[in-house]
N, C-alpha and C. Protein backbone atom coordinates (compact mmCIF):
# COMPACT_ATOMS: atom_id res chain seq x y z
N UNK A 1 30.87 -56.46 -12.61
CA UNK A 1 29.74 -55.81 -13.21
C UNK A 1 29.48 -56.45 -14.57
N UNK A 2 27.99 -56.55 -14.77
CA UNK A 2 27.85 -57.27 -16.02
C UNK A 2 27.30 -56.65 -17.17
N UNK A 3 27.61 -56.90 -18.50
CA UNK A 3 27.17 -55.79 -19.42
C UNK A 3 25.91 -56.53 -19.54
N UNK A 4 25.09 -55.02 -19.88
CA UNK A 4 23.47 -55.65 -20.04
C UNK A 4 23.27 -56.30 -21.09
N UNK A 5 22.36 -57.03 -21.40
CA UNK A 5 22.27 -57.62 -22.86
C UNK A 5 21.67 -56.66 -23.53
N UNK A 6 21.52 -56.74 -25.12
CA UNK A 6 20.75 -56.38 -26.26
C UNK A 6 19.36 -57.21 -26.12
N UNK A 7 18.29 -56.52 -26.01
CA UNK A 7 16.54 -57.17 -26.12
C UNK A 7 16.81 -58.01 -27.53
N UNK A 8 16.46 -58.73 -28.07
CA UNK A 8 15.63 -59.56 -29.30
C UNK A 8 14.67 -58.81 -29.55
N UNK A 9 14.01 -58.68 -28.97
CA UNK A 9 12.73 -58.06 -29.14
C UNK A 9 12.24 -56.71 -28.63
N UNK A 10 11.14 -56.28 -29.54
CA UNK A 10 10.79 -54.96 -28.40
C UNK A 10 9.39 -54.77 -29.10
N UNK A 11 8.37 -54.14 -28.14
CA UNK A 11 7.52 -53.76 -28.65
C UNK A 11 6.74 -52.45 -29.34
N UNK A 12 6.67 -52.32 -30.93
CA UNK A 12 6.07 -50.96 -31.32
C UNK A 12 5.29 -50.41 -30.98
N UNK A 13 4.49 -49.35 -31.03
CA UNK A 13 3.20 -48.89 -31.27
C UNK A 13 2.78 -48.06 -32.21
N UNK A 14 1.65 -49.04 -33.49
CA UNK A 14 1.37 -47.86 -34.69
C UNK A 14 0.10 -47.47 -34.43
N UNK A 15 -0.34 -46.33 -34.78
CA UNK A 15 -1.61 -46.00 -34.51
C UNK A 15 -2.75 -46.58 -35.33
N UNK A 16 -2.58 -47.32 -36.13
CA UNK A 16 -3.59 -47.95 -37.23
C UNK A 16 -3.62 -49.47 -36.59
N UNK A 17 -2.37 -50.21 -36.31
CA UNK A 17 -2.63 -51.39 -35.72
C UNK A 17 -2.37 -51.62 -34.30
N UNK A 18 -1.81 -50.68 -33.51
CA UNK A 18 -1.88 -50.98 -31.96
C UNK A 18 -0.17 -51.29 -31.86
N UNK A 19 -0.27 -52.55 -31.01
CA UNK A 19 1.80 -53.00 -30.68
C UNK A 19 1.40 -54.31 -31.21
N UNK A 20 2.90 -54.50 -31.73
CA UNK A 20 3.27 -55.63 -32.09
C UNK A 20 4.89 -55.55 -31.92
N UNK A 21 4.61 -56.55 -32.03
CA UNK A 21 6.64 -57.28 -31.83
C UNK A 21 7.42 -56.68 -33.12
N UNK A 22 8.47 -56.02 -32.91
CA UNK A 22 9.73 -55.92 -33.48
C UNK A 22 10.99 -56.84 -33.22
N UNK A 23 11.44 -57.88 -34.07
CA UNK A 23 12.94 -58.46 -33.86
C UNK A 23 13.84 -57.29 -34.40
N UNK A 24 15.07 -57.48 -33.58
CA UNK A 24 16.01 -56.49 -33.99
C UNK A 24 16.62 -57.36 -34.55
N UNK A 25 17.71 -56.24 -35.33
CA UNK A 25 18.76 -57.36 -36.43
C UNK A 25 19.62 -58.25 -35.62
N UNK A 26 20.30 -59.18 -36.17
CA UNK A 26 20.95 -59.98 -35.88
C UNK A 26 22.04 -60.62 -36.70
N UNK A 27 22.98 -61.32 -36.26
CA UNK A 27 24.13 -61.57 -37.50
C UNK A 27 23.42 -62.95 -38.13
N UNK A 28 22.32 -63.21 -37.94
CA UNK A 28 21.78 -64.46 -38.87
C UNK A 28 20.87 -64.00 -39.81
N UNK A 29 20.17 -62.23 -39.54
CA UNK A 29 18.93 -62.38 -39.76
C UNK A 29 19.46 -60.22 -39.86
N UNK A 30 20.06 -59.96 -40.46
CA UNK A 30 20.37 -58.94 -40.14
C UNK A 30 19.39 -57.51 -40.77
N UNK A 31 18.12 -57.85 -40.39
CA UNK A 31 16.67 -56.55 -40.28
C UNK A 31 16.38 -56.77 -39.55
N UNK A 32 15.56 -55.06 -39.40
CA UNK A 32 14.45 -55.52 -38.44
C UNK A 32 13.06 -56.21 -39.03
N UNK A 33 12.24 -56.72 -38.05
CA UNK A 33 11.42 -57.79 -38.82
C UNK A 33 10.10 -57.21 -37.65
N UNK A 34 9.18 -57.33 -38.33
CA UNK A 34 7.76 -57.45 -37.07
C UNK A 34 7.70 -58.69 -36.71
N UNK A 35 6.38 -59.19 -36.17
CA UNK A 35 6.11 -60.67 -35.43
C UNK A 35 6.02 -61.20 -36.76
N UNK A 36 5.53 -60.79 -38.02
CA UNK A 36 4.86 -61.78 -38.90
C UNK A 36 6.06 -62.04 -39.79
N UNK A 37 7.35 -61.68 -39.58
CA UNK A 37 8.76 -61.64 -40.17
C UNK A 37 8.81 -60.71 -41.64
N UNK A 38 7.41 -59.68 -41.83
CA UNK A 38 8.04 -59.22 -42.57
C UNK A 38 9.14 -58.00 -42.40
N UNK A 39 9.58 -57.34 -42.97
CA UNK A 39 10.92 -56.41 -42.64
C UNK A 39 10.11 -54.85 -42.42
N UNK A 40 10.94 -54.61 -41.91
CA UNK A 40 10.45 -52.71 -41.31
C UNK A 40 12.10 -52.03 -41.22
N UNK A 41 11.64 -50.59 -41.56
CA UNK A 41 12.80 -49.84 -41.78
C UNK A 41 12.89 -49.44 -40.63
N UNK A 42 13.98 -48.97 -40.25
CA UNK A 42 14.39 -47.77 -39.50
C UNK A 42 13.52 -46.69 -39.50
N UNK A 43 13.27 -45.89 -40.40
CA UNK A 43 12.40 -44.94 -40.25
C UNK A 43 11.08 -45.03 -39.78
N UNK A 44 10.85 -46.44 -40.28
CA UNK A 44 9.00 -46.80 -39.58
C UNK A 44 8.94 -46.50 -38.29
N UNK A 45 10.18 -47.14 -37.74
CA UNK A 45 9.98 -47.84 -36.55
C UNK A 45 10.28 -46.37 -35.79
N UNK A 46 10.98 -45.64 -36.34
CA UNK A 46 10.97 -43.97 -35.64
C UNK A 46 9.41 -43.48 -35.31
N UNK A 47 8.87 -43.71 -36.48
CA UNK A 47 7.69 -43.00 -36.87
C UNK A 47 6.40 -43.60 -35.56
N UNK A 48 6.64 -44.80 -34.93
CA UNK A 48 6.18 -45.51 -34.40
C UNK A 48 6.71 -45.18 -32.80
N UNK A 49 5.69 -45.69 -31.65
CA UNK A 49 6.01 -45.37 -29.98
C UNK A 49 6.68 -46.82 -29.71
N UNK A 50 7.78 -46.56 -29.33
CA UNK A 50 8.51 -48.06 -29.21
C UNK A 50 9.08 -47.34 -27.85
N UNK A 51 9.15 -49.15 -26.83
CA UNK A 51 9.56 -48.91 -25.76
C UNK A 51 10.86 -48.84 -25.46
N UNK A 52 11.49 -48.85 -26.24
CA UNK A 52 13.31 -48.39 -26.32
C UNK A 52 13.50 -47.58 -27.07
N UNK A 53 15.03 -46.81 -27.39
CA UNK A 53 15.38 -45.98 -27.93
C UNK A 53 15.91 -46.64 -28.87
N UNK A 54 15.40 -46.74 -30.05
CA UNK A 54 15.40 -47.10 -31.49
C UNK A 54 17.07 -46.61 -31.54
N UNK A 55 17.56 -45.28 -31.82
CA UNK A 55 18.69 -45.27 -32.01
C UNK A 55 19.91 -45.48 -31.45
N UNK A 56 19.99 -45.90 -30.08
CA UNK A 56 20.73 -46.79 -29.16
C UNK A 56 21.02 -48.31 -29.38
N UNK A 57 19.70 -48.41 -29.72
CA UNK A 57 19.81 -50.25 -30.26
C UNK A 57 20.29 -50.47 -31.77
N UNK A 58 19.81 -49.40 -32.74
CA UNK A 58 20.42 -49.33 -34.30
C UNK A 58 22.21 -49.33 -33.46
N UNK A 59 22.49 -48.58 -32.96
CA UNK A 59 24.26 -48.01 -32.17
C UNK A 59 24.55 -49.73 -32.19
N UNK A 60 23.94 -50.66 -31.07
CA UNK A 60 24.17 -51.38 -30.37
C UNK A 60 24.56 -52.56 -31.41
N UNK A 61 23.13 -52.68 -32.30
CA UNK A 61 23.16 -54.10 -33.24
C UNK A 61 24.32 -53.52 -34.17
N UNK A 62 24.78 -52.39 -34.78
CA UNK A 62 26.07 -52.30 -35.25
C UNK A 62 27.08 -52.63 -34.89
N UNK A 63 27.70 -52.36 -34.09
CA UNK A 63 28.55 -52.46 -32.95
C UNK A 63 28.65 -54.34 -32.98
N UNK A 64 27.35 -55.07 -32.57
CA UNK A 64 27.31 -56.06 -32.14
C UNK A 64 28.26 -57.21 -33.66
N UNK A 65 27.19 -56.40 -35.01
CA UNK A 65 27.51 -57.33 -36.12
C UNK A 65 28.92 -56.67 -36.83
N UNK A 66 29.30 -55.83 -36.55
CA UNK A 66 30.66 -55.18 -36.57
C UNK A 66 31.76 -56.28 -35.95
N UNK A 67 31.61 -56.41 -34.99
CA UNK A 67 32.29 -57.38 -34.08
C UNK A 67 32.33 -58.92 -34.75
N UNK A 68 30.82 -59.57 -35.15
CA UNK A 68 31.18 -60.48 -35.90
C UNK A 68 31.69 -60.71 -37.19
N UNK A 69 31.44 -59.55 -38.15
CA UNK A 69 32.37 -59.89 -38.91
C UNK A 69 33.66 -59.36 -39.06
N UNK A 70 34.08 -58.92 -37.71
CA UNK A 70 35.11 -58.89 -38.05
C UNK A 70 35.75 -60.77 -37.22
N UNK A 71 35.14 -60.69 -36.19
CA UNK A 71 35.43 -62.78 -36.27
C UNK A 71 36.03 -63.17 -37.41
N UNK A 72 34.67 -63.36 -37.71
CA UNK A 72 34.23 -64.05 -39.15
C UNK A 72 35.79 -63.98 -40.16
N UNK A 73 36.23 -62.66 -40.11
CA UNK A 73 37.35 -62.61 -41.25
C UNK A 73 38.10 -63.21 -40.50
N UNK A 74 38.59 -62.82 -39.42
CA UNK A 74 39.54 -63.64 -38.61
C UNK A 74 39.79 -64.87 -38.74
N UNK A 75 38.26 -65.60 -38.92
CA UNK A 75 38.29 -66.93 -38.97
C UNK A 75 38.53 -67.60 -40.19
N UNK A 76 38.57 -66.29 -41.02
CA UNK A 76 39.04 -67.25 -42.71
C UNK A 76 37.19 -67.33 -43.24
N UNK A 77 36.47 -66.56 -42.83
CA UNK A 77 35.29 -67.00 -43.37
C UNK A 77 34.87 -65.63 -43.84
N UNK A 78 35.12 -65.16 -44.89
CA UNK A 78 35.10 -63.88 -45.75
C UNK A 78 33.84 -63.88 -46.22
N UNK A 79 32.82 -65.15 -46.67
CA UNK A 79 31.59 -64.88 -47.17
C UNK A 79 30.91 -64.36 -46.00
N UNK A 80 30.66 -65.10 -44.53
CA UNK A 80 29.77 -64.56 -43.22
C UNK A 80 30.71 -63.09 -43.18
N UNK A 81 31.94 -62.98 -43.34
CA UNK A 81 32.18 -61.18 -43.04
C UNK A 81 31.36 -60.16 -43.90
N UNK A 82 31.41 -60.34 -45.49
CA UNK A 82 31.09 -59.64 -46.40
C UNK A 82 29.56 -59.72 -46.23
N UNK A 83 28.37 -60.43 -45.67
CA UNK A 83 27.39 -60.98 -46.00
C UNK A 83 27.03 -59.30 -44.73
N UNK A 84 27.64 -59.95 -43.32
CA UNK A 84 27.83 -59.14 -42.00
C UNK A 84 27.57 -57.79 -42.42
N UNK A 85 29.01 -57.21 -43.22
CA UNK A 85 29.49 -55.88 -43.39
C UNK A 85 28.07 -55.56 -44.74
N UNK A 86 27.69 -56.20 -45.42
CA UNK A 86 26.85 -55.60 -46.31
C UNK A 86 25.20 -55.29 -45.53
N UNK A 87 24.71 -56.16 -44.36
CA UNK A 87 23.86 -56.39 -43.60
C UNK A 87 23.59 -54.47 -42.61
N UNK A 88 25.22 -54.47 -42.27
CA UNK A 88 25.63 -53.31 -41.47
C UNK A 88 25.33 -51.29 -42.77
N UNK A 89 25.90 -51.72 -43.76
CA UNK A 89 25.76 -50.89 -44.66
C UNK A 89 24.25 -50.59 -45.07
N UNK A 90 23.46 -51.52 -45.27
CA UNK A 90 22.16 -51.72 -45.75
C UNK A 90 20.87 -51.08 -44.20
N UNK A 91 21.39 -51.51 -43.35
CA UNK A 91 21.07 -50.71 -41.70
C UNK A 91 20.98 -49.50 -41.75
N UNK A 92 22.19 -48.99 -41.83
CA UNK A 92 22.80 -47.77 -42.33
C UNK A 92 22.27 -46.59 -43.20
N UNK A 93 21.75 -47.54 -44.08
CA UNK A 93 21.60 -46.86 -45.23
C UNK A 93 19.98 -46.26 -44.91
N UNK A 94 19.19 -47.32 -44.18
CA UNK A 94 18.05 -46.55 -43.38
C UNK A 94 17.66 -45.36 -43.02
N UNK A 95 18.72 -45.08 -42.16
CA UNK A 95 19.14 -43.88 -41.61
C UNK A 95 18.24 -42.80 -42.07
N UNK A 96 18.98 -42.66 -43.71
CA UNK A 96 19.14 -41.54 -44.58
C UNK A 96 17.45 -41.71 -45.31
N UNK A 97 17.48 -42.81 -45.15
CA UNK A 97 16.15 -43.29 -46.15
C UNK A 97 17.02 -43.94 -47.72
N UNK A 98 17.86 -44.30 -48.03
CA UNK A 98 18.39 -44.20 -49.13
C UNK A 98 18.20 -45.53 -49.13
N UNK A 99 17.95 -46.63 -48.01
CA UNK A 99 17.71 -47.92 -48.34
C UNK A 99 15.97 -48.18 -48.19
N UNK A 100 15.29 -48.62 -48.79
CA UNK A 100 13.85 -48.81 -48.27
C UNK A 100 13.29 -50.30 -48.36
N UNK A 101 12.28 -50.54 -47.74
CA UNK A 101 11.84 -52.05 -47.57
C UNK A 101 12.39 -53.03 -48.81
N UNK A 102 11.49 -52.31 -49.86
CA UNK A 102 11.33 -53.25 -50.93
C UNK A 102 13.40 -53.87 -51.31
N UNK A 103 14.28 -53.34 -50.70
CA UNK A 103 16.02 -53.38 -50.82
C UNK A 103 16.39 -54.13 -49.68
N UNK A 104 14.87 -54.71 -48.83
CA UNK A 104 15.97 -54.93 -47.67
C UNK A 104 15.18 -56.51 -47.93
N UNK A 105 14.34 -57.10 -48.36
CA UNK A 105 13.87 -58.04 -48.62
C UNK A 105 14.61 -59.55 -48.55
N UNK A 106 14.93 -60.15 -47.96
CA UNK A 106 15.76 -61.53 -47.72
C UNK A 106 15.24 -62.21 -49.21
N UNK A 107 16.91 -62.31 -49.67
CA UNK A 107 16.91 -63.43 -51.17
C UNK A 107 16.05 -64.32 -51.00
N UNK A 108 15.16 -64.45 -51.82
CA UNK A 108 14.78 -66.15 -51.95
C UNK A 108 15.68 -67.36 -52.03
């Protein structure tokens, strides 16, 4: 038996702009992002008709980048763990609302 994969992608629906593409996080890229790569919270994407269960896949991409950094330390590579585990916290922090767009913004 094979475990199913995690989507990349999924599609929203807002009532002001219709559907568009959501990327889910990832251990390279760890937000969610629309098609145009800018970032969207957790809560948007609640607020929004999406064809998956938003909080199954938040479960899942934890779980997933959990796993890599813990690799990552394994492997002696403490910056990709800490980068991982801060990626996972900042997810997280969605949740509550205590993290919001303008915090989740990729460094220049």
């Amino acid at each position: 038996m094979s475990t199913p994969t995690r989507p990349t992608t999924i599609s929203a629906r807002d009532a002001d702009t219709g559907w568009t593409e959501i990327h889910l996080p990832t251990a390279d890229q760890p937000t969610w992002r629309d098609e145009n790569g800018d970032v969207i919270t957790y809560l948007a994407l609640k607020s929004r008709h999406c064809e998956h269960d938003i909080d199954a896949l938040l479960t899942e991409t934890v779980c997933e980048l959990t796993r890599a950094a813990l690799t990552a330390r394994a492997d002696g590579d403490t910056g990709t763990a800490r980068r991982l585990v801060t990626g996972i916290s900042l997810l997280l922090g969605e949740v509550t609302g205590a993290v919001g767009p303008a915090s989740r913004q990729p460094a220049p």
